[in-house]
C-alpha atoms as a PDB file:
ATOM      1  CA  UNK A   1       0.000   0.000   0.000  1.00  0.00           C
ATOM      2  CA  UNK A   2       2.761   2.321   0.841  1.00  0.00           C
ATOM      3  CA  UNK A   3       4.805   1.383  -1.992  1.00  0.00           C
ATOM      4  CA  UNK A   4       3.131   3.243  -4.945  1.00  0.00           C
ATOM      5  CA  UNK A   5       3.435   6.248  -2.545  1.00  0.00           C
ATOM      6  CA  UNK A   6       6.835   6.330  -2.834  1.00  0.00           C
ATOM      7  CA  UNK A   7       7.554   6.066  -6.038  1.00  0.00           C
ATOM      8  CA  UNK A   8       5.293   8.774  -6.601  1.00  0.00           C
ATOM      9  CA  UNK A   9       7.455  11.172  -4.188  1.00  0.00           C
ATOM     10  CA  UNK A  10      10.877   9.815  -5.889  1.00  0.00           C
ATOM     11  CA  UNK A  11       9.480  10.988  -9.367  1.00  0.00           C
ATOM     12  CA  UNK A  12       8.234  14.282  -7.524  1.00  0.00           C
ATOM     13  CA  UNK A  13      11.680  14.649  -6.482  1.00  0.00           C
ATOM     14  CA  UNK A  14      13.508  14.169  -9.618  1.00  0.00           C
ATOM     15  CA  UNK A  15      11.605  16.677 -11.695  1.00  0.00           C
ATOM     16  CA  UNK A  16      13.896  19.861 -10.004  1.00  0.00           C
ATOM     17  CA  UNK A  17      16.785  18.020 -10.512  1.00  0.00           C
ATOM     18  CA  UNK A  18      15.880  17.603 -14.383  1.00  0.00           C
ATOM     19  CA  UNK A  19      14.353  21.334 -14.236  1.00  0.00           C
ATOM     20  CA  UNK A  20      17.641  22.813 -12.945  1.00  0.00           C
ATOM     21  CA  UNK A  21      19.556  21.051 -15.384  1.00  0.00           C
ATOM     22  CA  UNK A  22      17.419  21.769 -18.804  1.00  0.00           C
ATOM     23  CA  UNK A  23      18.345  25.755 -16.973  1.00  0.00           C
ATOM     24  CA  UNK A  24      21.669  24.895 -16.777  1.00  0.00           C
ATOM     25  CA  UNK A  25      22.128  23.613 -20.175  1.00  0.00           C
ATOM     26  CA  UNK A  26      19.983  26.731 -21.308  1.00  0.00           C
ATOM     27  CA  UNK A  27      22.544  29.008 -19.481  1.00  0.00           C
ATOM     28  CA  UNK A  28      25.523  27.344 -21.092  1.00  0.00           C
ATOM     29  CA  UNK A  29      23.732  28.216 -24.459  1.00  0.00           C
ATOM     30  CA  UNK A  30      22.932  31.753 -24.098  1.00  0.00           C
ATOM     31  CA  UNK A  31      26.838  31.935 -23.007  1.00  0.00           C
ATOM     32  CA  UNK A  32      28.147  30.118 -26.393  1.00  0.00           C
ATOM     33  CA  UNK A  33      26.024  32.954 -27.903  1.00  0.00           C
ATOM     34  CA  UNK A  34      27.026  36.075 -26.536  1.00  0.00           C
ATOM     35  CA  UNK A  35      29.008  38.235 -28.054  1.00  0.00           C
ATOM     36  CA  UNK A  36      32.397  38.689 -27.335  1.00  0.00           C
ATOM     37  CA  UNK A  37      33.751  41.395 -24.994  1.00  0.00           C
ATOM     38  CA  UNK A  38      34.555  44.703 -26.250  1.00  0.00           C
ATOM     39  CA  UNK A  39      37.923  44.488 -25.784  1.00  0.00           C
ATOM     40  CA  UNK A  40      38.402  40.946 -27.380  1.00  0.00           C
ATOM     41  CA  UNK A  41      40.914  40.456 -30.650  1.00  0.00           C
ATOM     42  CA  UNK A  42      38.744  38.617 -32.955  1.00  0.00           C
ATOM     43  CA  UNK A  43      38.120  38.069 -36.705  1.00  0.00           C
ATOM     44  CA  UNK A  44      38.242  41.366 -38.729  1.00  0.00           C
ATOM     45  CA  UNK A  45      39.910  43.986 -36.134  1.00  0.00           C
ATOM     46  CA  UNK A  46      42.652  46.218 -37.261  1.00  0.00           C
ATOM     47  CA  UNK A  47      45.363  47.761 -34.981  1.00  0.00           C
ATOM     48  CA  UNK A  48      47.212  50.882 -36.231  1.00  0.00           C
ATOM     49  CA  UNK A  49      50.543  51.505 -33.783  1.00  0.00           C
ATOM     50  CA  UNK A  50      52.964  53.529 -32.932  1.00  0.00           C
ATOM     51  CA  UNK A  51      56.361  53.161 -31.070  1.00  0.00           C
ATOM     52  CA  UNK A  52      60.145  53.139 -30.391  1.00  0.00           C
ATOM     53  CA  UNK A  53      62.080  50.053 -31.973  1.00  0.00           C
ATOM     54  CA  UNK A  54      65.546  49.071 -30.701  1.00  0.00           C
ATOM     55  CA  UNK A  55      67.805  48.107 -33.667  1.00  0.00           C
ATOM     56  CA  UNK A  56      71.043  45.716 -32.524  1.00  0.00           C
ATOM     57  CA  UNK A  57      72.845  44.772 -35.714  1.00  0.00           C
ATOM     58  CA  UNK A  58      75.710  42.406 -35.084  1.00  0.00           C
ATOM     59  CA  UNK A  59      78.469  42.593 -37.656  1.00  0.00           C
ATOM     60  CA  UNK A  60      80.461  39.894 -39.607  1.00  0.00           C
ATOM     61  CA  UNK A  61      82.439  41.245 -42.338  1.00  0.00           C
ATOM     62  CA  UNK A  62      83.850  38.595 -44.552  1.00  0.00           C
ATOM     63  CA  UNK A  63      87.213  38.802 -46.279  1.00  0.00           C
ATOM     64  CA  UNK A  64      87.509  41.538 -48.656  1.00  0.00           C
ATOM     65  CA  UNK A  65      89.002  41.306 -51.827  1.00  0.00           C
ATOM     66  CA  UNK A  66      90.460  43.979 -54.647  1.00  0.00           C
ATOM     67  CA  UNK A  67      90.537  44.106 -58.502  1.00  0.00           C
ATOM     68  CA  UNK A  68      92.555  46.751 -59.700  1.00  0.00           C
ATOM     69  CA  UNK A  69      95.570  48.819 -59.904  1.00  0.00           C
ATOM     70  CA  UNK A  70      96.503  48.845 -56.441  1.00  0.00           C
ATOM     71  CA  UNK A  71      94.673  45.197 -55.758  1.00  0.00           C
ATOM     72  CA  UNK A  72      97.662  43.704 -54.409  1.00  0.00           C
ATOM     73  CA  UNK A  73      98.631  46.296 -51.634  1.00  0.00           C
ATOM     74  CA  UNK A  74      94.605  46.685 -50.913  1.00  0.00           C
ATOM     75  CA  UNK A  75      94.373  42.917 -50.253  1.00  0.00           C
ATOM     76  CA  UNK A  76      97.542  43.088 -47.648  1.00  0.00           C
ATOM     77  CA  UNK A  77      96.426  46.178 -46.171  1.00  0.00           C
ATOM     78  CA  UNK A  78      92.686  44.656 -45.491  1.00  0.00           C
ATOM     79  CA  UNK A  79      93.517  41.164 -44.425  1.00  0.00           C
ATOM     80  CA  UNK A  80      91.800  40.366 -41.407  1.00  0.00           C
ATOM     81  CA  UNK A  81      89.149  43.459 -41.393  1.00  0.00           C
ATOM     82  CA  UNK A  82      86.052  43.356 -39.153  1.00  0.00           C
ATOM     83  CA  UNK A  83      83.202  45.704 -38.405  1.00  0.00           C
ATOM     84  CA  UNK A  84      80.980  47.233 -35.563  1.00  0.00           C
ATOM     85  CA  UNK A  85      77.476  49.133 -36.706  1.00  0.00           C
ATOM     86  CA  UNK A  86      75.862  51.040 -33.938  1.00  0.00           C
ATOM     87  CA  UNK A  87      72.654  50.318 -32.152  1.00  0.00           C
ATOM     88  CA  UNK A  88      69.978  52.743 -32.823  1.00  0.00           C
ATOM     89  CA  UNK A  89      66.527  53.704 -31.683  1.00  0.00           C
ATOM     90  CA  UNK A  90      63.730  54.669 -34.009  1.00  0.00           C
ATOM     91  CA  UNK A  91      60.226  55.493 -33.997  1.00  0.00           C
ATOM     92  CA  UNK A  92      58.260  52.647 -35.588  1.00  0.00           C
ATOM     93  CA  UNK A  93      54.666  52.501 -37.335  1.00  0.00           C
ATOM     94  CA  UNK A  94      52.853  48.834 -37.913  1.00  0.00           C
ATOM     95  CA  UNK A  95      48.946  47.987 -39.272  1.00  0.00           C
ATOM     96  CA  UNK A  96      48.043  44.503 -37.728  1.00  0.00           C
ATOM     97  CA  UNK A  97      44.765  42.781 -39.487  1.00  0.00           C
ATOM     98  CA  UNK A  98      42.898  39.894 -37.692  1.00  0.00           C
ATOM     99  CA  UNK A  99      42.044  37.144 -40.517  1.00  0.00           C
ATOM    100  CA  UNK A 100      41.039  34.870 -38.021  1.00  0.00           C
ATOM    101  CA  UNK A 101      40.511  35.347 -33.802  1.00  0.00           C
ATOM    102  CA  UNK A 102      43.924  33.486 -33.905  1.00  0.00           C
ATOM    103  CA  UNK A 103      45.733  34.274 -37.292  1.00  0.00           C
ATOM    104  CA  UNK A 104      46.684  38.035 -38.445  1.00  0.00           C
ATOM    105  CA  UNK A 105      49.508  39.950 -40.847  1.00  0.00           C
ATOM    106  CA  UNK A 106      51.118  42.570 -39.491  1.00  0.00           C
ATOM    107  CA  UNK A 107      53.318  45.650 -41.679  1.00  0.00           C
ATOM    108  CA  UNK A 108      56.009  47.518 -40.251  1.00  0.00           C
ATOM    109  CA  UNK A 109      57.678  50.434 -41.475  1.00  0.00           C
ATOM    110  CA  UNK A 110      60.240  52.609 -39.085  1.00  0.00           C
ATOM    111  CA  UNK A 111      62.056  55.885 -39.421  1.00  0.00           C
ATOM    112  CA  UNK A 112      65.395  55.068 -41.414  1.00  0.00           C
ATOM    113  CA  UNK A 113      68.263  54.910 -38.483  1.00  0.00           C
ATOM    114  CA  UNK A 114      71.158  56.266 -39.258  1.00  0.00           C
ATOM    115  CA  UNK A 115      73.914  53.238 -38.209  1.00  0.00           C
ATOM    116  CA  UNK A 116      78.018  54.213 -37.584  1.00  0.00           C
ATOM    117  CA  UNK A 117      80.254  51.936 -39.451  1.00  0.00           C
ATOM    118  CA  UNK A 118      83.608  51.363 -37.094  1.00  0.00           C
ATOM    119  CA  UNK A 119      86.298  49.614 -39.221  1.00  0.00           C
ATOM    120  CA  UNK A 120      89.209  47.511 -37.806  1.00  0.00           C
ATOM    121  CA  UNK A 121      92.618  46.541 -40.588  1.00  0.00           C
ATOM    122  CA  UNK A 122      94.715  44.482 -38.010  1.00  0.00           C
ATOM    123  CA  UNK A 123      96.842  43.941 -40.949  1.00  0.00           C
ATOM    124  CA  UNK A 124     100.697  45.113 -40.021  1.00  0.00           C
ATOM    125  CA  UNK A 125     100.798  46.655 -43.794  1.00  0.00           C
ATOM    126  CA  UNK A 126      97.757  49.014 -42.443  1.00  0.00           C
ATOM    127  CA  UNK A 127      98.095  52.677 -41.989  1.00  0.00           C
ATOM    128  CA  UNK A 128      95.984  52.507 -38.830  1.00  0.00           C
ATOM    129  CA  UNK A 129      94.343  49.725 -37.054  1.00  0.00           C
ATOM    130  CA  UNK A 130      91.462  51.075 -36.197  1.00  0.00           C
ATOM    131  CA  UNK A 131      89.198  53.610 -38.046  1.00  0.00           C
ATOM    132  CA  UNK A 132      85.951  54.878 -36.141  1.00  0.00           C
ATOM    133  CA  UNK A 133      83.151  56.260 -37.829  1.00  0.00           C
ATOM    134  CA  UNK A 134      85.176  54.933 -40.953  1.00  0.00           C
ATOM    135  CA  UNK A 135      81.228  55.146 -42.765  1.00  0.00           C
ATOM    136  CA  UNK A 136      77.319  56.314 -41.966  1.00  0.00           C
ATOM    137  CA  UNK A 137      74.279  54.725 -43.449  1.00  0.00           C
ATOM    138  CA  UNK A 138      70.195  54.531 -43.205  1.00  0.00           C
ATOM    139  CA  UNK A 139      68.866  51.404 -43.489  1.00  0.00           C
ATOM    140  CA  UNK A 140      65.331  50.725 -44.347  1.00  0.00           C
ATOM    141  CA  UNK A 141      63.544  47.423 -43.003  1.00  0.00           C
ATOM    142  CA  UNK A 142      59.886  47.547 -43.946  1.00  0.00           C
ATOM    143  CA  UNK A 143      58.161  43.683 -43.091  1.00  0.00           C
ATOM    144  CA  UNK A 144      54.983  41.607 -43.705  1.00  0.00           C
ATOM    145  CA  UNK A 145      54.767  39.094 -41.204  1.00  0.00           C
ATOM    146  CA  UNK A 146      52.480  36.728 -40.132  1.00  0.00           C
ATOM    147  CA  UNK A 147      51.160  36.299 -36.826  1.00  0.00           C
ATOM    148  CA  UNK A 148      49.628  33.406 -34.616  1.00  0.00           C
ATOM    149  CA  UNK A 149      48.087  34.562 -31.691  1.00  0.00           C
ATOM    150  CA  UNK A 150      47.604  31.664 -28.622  1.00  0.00           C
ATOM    151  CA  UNK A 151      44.634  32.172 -26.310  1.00  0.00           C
ATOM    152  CA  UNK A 152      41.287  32.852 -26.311  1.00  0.00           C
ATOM    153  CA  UNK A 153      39.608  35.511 -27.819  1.00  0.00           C
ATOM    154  CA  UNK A 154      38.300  37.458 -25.120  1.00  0.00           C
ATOM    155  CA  UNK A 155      41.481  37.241 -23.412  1.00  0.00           C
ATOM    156  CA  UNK A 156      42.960  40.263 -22.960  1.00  0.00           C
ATOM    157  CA  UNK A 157      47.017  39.557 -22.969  1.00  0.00           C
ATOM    158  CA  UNK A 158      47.846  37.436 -25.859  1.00  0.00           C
ATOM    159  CA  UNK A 159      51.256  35.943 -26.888  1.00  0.00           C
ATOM    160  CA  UNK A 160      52.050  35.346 -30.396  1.00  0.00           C
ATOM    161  CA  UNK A 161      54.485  33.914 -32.576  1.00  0.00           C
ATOM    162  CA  UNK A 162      55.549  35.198 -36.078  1.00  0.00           C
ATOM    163  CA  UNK A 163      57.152  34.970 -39.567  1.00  0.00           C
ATOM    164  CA  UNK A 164      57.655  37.257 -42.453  1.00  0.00           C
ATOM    165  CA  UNK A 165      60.015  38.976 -44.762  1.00  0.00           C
ATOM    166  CA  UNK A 166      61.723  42.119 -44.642  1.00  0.00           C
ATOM    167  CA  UNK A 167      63.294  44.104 -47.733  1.00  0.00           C
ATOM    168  CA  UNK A 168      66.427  45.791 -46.457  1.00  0.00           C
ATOM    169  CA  UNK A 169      67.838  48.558 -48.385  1.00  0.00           C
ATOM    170  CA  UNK A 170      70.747  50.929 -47.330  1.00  0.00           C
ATOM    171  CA  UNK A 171      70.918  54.356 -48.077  1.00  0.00           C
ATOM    172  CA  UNK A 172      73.083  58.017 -47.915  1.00  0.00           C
ATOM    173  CA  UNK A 173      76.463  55.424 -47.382  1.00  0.00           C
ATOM    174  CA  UNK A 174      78.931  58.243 -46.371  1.00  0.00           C
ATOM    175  CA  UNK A 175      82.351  57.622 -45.646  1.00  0.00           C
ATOM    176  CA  UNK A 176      84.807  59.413 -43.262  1.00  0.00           C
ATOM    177  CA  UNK A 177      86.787  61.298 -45.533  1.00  0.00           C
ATOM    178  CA  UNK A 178      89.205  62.478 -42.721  1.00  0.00           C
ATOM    179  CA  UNK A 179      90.522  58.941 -42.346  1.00  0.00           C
ATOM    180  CA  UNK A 180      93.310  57.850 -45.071  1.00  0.00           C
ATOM    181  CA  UNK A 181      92.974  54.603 -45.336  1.00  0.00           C
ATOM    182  CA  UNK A 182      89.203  55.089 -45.627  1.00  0.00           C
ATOM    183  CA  UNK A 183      89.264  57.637 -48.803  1.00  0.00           C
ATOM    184  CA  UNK A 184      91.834  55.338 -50.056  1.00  0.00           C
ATOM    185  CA  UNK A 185      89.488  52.513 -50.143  1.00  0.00           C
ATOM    186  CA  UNK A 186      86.502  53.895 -50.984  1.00  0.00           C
ATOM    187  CA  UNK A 187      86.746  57.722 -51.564  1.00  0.00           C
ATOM    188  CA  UNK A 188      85.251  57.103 -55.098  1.00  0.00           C
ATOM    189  CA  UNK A 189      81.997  54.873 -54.026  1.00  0.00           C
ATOM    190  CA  UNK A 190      80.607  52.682 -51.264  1.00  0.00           C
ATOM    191  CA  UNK A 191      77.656  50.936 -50.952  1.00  0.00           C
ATOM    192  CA  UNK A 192      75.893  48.033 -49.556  1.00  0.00           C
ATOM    193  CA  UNK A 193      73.211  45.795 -51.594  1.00  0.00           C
ATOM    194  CA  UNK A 194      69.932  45.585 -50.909  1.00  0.00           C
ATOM    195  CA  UNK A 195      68.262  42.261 -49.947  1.00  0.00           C
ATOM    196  CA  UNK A 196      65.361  40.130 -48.510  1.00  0.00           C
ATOM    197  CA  UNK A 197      65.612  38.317 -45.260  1.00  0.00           C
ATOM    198  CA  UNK A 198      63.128  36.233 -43.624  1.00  0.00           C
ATOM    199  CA  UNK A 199      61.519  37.997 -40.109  1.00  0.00           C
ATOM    200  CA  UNK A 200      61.497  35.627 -36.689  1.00  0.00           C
ATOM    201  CA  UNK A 201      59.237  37.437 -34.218  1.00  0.00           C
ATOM    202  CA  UNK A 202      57.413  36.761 -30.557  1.00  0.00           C
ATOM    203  CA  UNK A 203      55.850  39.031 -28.446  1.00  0.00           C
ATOM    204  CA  UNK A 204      52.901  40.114 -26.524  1.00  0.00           C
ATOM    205  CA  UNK A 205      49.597  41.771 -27.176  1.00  0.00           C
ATOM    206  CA  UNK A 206      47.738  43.643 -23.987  1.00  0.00           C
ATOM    207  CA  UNK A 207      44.582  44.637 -24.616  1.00  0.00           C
ATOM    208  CA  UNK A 208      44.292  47.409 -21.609  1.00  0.00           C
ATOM    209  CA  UNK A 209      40.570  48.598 -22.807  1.00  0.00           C
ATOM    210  CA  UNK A 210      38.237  48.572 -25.766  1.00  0.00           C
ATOM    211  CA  UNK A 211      40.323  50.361 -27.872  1.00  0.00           C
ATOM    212  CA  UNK A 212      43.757  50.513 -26.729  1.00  0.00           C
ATOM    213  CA  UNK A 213      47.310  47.805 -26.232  1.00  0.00           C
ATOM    214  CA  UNK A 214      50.483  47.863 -25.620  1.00  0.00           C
ATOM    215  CA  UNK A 215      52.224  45.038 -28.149  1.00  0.00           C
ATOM    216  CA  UNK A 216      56.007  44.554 -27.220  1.00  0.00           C
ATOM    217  CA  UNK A 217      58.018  41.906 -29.378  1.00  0.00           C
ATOM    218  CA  UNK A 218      61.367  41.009 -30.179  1.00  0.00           C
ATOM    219  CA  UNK A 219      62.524  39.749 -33.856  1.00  0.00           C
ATOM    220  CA  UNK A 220      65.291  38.413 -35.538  1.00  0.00           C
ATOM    221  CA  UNK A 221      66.522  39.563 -38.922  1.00  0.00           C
ATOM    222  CA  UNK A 222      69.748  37.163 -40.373  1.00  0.00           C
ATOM    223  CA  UNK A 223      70.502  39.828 -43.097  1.00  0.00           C
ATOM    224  CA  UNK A 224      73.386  38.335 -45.348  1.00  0.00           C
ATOM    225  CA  UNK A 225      74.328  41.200 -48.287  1.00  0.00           C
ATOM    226  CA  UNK A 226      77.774  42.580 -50.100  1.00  0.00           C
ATOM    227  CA  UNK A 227      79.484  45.768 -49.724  1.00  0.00           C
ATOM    228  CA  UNK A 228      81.432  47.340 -52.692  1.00  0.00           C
ATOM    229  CA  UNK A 229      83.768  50.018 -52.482  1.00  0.00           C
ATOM    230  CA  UNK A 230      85.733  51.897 -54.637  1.00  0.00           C
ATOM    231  CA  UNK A 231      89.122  53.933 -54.023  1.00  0.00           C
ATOM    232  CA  UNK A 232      91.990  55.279 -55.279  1.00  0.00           C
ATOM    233  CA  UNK A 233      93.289  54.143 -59.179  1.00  0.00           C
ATOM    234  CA  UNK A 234      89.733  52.963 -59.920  1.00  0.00           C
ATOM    235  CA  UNK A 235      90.622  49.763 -56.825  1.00  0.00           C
ATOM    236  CA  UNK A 236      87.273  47.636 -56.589  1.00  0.00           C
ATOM    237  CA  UNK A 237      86.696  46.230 -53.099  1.00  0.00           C
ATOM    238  CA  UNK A 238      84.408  43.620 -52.497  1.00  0.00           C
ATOM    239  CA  UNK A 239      82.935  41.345 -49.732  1.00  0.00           C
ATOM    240  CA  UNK A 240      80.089  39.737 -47.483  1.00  0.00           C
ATOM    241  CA  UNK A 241      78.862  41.546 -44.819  1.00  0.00           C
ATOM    242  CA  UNK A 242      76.663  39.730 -42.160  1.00  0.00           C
ATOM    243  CA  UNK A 243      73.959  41.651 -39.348  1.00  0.00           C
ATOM    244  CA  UNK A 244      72.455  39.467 -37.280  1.00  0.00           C
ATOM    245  CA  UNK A 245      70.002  42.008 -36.261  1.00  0.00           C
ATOM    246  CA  UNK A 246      67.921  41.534 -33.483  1.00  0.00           C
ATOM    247  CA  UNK A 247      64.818  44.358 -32.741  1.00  0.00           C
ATOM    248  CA  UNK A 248      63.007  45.144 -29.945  1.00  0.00           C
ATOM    249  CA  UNK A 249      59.390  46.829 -30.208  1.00  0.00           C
ATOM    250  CA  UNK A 250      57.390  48.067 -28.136  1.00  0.00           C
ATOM    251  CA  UNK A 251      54.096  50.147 -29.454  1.00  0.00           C
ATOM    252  CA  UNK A 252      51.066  51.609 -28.434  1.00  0.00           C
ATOM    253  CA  UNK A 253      48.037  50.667 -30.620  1.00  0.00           C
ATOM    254  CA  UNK A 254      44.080  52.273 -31.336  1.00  0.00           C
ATOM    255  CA  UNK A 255      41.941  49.252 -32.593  1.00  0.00           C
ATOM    256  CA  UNK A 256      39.116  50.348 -35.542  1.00  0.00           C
END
């Protein structure tokens, strides 16, 4: 008699339980559905910045060699040569598009630095061993690069990996024309070629409201071009010149 009674008061329990749970689920839903919060890096935002970069080019120069009239003395006076280029800071301007909530391009374009050349001849048949300042130069580094940010969406600090390419051009190559041995290897012409490298970058994005982050970043530039001078009697001196360039970013940014 007593049993029918209490199965009806164990299904009279259960139907809360199964009521709070068809709420739950609901709430879970409406929560999938929302939108975003303002300040989230999603699908279709831009980021215009602006900053200071740190430039750090370290120098390799490889062994010069001469054509020319005066080739053979050129060759024993540069034997064993090396170079130092200056760190600079720049201001530096970047446009970052969101493809994806995860996956983005970013361009870059600084202020031209202008670099110091320092020039060491070690050679005993060398005027001088050491010749600072022996040249100036701008260089120009403009990039694409690609960017994967890690995360969540809505998350406001998000790290990122990227890869892209840089055209680096160098410009207004002056030499030190008080320095002998300079003028006599290249008081006709200098320059340095132009090339592409590929761009390794990581760094940080901080979303600190709706429209405004910091993004600071480090990247990696293994530039590989040729200088070419020429000097006195016509002299052509060639040879490879390595930066290893590494460049630390840090910008403010206005999302639109």
């Amino acid at each position: 008699m007593f049993l029918p009674h209490s199965i009806r008061r164990v299904r009279a329990s259960g139907a809360p339980v199964r009521a709070g749970a068809r709420a739950a689920a609901c709430a879970l839903a409406l929560a999938a559905a929302a939108p975003l919060p303002a300040w989230a890096l999603q699908a279709g935002d831009d980021i215009l910045s602006l900053g200071v970069a740190a430039i750090d080019p370290d120098a390799k120069l490889g062994t010069l060699t001469s054509t020319g009239t005066l080739a053979t003395a050129f060759n024993a006076a540069t034997a064993g040569s090396s170079a130092d280029v200056s760190r600079e800071v720049t201001a530096s301007l970047s446009w970052l598009h969101l493809f994806t909530d995860r996956l983005g391009v970013e361009f870059t374009l600084g202020v031209p630095p202008k670099h110091e050349v320092d020039l060491r001849t070690p050679s005993p048949f060398a005027a001088a061993p050491s010749h600072p300042r022996a040249a100036t130069l701008r260089t120009w580094t403009p990039a694409a690069v690609g960017k994967w940010f890690f995360g969540d969406a809505s998350q406001r600090m998000r790290p990122y990996l990227g890869l892209g390419v840089s055209h680096v051009s160098f410009h207004e190559v002056d030499i030190n024309r008080s320095d002998p041995t300079v003028v006599l290897l290249a008081g006709q012409d200098a320059s340095v070629r132009s090339k592409w490298t590929p761009v390794y970058n990581a760094g940080l994005l901080w979303e600190f409201n709706p429209r405004w982050s910091l993004n600071g970043s480090v990247s990696y530039l293994p530039i590989r071009t040729e200088v070419d001078f020429t000097g006195s009697g016509g002299t052509r001196t060639r040879g490879d010149l390595k930066l290893n360039t590494t460049d630390w970013v840090l910008r403010l940014g206005y999302r639109f």
